[in-house]
PDB file of N, CA and C in Angstrom:
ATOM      1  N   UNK A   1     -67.460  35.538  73.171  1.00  0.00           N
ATOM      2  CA  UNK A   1     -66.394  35.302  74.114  1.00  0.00           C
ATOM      3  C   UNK A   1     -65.234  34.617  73.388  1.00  0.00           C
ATOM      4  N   UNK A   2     -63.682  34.791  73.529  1.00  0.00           N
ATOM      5  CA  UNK A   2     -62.909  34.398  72.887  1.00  0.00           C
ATOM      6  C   UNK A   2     -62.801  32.551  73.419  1.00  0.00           C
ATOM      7  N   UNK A   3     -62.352  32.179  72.950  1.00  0.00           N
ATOM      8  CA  UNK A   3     -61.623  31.395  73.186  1.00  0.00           C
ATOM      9  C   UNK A   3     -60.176  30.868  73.002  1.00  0.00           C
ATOM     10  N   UNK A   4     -59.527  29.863  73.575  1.00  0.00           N
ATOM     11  CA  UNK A   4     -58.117  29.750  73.367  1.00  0.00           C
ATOM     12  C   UNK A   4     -57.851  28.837  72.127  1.00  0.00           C
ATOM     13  N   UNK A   5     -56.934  29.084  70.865  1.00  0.00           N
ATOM     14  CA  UNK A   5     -56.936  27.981  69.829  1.00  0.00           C
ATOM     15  C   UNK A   5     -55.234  27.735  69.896  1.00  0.00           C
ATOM     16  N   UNK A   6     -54.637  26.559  69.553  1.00  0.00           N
ATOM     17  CA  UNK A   6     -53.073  26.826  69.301  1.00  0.00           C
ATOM     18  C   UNK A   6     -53.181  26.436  67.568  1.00  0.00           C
ATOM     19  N   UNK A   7     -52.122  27.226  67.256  1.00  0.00           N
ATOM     20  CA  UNK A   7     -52.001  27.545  65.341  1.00  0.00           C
ATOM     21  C   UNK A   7     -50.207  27.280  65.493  1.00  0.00           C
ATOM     22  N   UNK A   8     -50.119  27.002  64.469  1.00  0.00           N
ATOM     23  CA  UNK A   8     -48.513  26.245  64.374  1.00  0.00           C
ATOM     24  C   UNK A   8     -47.994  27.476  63.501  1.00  0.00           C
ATOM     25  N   UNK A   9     -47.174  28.333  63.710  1.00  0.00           N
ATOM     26  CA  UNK A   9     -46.448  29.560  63.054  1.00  0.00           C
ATOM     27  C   UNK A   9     -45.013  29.094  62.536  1.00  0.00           C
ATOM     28  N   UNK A  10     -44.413  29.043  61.436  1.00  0.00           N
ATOM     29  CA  UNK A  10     -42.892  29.001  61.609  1.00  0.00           C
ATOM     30  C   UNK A  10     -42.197  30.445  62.271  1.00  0.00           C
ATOM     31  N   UNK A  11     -41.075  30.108  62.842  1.00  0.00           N
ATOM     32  CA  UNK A  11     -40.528  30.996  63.924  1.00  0.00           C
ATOM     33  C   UNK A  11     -40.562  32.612  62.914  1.00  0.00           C
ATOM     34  N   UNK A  12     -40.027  32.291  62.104  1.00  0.00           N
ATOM     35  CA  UNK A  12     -40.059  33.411  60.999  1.00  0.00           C
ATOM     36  C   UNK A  12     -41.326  33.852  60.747  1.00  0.00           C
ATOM     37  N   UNK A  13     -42.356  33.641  60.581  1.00  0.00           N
ATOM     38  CA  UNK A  13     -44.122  34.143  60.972  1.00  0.00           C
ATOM     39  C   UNK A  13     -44.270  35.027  62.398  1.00  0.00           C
ATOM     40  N   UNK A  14     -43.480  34.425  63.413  1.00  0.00           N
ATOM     41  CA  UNK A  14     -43.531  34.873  64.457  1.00  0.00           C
ATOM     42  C   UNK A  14     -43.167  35.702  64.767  1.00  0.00           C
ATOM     43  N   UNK A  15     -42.080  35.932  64.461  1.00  0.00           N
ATOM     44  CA  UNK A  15     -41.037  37.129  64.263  1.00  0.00           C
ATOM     45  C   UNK A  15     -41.796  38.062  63.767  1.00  0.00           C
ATOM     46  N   UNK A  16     -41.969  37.808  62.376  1.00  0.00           N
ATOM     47  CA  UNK A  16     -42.952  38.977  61.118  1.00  0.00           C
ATOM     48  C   UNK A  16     -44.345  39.530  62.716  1.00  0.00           C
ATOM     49  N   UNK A  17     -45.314  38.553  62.776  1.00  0.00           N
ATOM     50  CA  UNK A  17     -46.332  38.965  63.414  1.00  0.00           C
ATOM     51  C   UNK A  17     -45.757  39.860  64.802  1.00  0.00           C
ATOM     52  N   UNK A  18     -44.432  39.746  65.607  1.00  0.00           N
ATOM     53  CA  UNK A  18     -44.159  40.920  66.536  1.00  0.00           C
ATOM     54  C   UNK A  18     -43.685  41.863  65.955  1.00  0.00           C
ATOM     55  N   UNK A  19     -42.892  41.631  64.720  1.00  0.00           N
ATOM     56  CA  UNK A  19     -42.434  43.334  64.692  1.00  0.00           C
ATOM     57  C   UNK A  19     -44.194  44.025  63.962  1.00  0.00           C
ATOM     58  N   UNK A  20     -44.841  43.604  63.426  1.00  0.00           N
ATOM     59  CA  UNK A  20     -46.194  44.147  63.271  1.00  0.00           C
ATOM     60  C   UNK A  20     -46.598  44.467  64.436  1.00  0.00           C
ATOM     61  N   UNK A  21     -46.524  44.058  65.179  1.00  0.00           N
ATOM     62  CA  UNK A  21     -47.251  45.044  66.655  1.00  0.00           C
ATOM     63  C   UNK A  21     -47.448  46.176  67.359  1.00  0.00           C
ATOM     64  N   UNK A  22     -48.351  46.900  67.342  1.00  0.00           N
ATOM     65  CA  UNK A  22     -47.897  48.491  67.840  1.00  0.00           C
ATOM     66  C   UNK A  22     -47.439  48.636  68.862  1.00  0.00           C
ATOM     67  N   UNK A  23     -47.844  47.965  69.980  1.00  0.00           N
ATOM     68  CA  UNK A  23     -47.002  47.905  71.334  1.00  0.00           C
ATOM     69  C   UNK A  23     -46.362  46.214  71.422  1.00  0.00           C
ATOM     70  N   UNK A  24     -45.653  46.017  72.323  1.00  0.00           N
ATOM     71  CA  UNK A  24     -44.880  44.862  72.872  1.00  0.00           C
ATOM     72  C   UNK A  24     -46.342  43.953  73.619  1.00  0.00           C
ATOM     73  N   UNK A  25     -47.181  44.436  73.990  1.00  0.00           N
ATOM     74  CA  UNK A  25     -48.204  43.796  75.021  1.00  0.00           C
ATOM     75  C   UNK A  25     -49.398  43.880  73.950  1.00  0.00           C
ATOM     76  N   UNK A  26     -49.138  44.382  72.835  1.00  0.00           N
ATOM     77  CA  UNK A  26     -50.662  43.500  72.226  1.00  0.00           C
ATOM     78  C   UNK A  26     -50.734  42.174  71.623  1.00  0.00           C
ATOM     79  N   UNK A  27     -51.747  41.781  71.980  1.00  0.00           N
ATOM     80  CA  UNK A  27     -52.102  40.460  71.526  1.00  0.00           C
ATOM     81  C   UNK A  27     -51.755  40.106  70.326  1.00  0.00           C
ATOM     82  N   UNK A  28     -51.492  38.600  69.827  1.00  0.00           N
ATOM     83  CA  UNK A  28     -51.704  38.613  68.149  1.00  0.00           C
ATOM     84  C   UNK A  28     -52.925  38.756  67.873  1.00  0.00           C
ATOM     85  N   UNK A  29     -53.990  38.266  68.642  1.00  0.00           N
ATOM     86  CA  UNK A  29     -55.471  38.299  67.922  1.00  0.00           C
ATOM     87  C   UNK A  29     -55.559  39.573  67.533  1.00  0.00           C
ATOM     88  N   UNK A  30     -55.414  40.913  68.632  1.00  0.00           N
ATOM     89  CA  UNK A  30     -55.366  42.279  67.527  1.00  0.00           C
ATOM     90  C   UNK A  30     -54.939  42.207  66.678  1.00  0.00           C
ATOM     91  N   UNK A  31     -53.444  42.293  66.698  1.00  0.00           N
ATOM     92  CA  UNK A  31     -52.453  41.916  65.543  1.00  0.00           C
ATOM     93  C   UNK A  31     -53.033  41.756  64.282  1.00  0.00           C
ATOM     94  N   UNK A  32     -53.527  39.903  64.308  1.00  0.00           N
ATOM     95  CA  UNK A  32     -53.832  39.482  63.036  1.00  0.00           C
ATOM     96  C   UNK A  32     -55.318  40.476  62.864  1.00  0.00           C
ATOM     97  N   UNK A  33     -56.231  40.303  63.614  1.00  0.00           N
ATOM     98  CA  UNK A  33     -57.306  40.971  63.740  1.00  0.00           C
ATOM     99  C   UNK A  33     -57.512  42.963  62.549  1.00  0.00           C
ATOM    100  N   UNK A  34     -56.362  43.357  63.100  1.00  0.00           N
ATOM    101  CA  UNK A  34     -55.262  44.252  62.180  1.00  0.00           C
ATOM    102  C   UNK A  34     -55.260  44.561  60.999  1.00  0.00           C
ATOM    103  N   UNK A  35     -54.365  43.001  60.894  1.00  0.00           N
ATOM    104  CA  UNK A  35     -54.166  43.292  59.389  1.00  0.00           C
ATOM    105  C   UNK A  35     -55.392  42.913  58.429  1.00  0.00           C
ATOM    106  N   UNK A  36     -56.186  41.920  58.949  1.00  0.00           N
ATOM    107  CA  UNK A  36     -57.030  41.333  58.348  1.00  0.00           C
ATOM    108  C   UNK A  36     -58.317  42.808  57.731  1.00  0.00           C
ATOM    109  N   UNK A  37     -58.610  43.581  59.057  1.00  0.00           N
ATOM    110  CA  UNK A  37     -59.042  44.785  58.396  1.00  0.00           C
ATOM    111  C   UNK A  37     -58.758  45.309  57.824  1.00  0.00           C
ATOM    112  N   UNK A  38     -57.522  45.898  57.458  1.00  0.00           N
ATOM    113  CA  UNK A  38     -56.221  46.588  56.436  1.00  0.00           C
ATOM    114  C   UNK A  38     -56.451  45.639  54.814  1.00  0.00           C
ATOM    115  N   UNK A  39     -56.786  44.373  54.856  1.00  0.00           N
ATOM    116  CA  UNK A  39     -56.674  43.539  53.691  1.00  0.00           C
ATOM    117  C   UNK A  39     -58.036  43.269  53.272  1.00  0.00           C
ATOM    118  N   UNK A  40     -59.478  43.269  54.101  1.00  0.00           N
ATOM    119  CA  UNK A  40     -60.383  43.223  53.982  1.00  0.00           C
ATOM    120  C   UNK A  40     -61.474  44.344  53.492  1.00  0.00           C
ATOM    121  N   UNK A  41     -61.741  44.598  51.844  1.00  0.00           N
ATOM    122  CA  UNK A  41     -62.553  45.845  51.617  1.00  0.00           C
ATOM    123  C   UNK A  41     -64.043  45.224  51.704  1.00  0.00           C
ATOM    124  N   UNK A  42     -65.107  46.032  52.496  1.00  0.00           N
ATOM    125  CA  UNK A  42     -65.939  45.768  53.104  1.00  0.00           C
ATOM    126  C   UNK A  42     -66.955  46.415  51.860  1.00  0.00           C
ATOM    127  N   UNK A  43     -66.107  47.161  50.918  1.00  0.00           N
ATOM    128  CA  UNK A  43     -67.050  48.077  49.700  1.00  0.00           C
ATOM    129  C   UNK A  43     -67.049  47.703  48.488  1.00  0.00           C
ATOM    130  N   UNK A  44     -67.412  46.649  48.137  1.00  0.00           N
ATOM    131  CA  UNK A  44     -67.115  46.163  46.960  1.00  0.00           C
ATOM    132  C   UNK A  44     -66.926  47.330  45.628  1.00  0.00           C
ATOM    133  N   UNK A  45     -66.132  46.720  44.830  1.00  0.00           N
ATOM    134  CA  UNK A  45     -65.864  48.005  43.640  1.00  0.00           C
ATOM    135  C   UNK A  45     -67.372  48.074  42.653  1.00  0.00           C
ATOM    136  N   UNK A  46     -67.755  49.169  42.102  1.00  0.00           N
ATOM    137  CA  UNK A  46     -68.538  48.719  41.123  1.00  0.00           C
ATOM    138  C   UNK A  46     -68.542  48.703  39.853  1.00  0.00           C
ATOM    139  N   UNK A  47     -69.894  48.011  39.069  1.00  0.00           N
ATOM    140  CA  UNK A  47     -69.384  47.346  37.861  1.00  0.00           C
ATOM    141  C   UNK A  47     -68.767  48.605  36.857  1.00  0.00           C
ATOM    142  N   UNK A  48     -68.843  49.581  37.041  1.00  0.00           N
ATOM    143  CA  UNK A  48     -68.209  50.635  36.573  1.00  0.00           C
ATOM    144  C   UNK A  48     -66.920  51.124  36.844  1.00  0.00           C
ATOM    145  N   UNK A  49     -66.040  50.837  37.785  1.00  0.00           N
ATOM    146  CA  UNK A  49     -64.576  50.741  38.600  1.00  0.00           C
ATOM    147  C   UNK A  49     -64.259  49.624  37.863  1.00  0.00           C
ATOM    148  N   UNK A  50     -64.739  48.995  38.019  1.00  0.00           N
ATOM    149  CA  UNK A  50     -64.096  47.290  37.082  1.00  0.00           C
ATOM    150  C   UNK A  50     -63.889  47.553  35.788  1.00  0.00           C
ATOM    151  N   UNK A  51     -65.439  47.769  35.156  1.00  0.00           N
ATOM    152  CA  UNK A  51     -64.770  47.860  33.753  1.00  0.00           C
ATOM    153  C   UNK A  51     -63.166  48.776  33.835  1.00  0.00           C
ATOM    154  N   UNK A  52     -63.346  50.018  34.227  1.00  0.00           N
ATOM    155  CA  UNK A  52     -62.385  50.947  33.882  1.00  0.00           C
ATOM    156  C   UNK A  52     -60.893  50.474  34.353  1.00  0.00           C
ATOM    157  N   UNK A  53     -60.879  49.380  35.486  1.00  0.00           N
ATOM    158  CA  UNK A  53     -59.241  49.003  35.391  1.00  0.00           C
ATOM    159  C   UNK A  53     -59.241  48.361  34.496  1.00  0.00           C
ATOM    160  N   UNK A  54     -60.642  47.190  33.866  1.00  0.00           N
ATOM    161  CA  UNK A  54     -59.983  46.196  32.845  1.00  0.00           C
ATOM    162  C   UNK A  54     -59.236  47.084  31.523  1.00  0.00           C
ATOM    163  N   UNK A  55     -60.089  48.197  31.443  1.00  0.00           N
ATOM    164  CA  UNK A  55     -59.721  48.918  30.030  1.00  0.00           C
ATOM    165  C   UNK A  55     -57.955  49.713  30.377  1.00  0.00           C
ATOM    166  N   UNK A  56     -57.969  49.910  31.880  1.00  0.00           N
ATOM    167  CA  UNK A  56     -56.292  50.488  31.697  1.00  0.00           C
ATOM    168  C   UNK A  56     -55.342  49.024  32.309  1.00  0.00           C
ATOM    169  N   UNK A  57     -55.893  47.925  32.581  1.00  0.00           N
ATOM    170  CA  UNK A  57     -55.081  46.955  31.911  1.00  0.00           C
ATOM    171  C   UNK A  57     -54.569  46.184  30.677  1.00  0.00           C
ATOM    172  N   UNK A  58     -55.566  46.847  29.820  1.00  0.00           N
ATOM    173  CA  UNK A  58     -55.660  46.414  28.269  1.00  0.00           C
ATOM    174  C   UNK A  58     -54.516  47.757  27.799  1.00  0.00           C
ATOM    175  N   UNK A  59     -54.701  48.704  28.296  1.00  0.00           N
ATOM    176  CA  UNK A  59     -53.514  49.611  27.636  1.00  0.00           C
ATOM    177  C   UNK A  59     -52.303  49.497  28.208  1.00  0.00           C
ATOM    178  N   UNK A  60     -52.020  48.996  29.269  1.00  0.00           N
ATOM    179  CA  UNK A  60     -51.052  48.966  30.210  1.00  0.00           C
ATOM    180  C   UNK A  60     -49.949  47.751  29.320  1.00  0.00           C
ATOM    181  N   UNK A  61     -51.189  46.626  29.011  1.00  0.00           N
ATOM    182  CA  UNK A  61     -50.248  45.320  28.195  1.00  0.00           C
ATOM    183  C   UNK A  61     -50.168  45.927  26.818  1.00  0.00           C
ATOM    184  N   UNK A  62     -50.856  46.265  26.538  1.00  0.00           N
ATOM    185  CA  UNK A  62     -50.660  47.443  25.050  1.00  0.00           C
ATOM    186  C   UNK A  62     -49.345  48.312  24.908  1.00  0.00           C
ATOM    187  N   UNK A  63     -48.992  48.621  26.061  1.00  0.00           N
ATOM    188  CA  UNK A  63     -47.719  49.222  26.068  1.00  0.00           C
ATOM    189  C   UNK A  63     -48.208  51.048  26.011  1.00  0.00           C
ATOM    190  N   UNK A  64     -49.176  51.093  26.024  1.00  0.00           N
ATOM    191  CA  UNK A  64     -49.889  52.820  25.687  1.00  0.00           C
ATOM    192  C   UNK A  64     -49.549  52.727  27.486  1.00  0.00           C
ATOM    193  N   UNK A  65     -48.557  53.482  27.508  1.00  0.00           N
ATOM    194  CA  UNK A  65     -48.816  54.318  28.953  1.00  0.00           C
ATOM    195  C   UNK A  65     -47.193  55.154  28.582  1.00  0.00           C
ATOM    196  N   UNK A  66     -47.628  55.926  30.070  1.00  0.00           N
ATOM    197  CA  UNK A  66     -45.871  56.685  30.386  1.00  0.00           C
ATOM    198  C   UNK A  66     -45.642  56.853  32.093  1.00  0.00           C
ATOM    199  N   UNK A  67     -44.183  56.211  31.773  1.00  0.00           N
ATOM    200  CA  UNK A  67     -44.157  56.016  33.260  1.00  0.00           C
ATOM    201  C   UNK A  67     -44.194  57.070  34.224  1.00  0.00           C
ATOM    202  N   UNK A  68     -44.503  56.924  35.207  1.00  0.00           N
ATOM    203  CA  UNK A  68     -44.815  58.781  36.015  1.00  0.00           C
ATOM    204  C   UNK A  68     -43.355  59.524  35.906  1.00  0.00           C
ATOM    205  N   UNK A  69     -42.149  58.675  36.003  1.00  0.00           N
ATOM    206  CA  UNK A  69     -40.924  60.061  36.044  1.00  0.00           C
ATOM    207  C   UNK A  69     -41.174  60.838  35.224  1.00  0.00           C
ATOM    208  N   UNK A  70     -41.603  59.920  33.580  1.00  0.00           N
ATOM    209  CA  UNK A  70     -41.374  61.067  32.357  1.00  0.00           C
ATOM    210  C   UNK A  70     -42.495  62.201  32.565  1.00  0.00           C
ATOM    211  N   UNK A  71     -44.047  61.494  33.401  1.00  0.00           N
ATOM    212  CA  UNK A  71     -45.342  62.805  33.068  1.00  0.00           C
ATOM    213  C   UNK A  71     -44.573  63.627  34.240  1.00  0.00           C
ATOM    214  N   UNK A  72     -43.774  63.273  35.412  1.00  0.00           N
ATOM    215  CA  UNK A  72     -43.839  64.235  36.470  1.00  0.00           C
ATOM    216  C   UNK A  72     -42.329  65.468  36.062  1.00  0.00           C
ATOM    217  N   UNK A  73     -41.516  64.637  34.627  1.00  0.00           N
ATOM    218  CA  UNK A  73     -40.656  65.471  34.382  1.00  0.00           C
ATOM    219  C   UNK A  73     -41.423  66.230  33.605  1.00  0.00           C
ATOM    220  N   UNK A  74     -41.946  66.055  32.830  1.00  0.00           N
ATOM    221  CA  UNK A  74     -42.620  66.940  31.883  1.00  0.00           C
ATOM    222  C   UNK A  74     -43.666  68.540  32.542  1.00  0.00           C
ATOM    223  N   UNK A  75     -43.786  68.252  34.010  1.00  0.00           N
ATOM    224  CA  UNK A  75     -44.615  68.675  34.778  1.00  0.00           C
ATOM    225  C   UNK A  75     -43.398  69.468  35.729  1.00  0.00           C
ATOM    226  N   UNK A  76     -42.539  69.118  34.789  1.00  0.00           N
ATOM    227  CA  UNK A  76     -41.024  69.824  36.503  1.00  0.00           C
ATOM    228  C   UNK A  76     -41.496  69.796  37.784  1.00  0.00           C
ATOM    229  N   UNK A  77     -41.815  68.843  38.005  1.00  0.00           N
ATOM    230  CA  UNK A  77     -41.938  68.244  39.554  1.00  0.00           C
ATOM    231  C   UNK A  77     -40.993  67.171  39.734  1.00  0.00           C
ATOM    232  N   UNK A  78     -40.100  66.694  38.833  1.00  0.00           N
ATOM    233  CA  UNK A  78     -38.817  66.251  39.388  1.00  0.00           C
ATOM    234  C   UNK A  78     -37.398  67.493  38.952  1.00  0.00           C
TER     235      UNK A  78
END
């Protein structure tokens, strides 16, 4: 069962949290409720996904990459 809590927002939070709203009449608890699913991965990565960003963050600071305009010019898709 819910209950009622008061949370101190600056007006500018407030603002942000209505224009997030899909309708005018939903609650913030959806709201935050919302985003919190949107930000919350319930699937953890595995140890095999991990290694593989650490290794294309090691090339990334390495400077070994190309930025997508040049692969997507090269591809004439721009």
């Amino acid at each position: 069962m819910a209950t009622s809590q008061t949370i101190k927002l600056e007006p500018s939070t407030k603002e942000r949290l209505n224009r997030l709203k899909i309708h005018p009449r939903e609650t913030y608890n959806d709201c935050i409720e919302r985003l919190i699913d949107v930000i919350y991965d319930d699937e953890p990565l595995s140890e095999e996904t991990i290694r593989r960003l650490d290794e294309a963050e090691t090339y990334i600071k390495a400077g070994k990459f190309r930025p997508l305009d040049d692969a997507m010019r090269d591809l004439d898709l721009l």
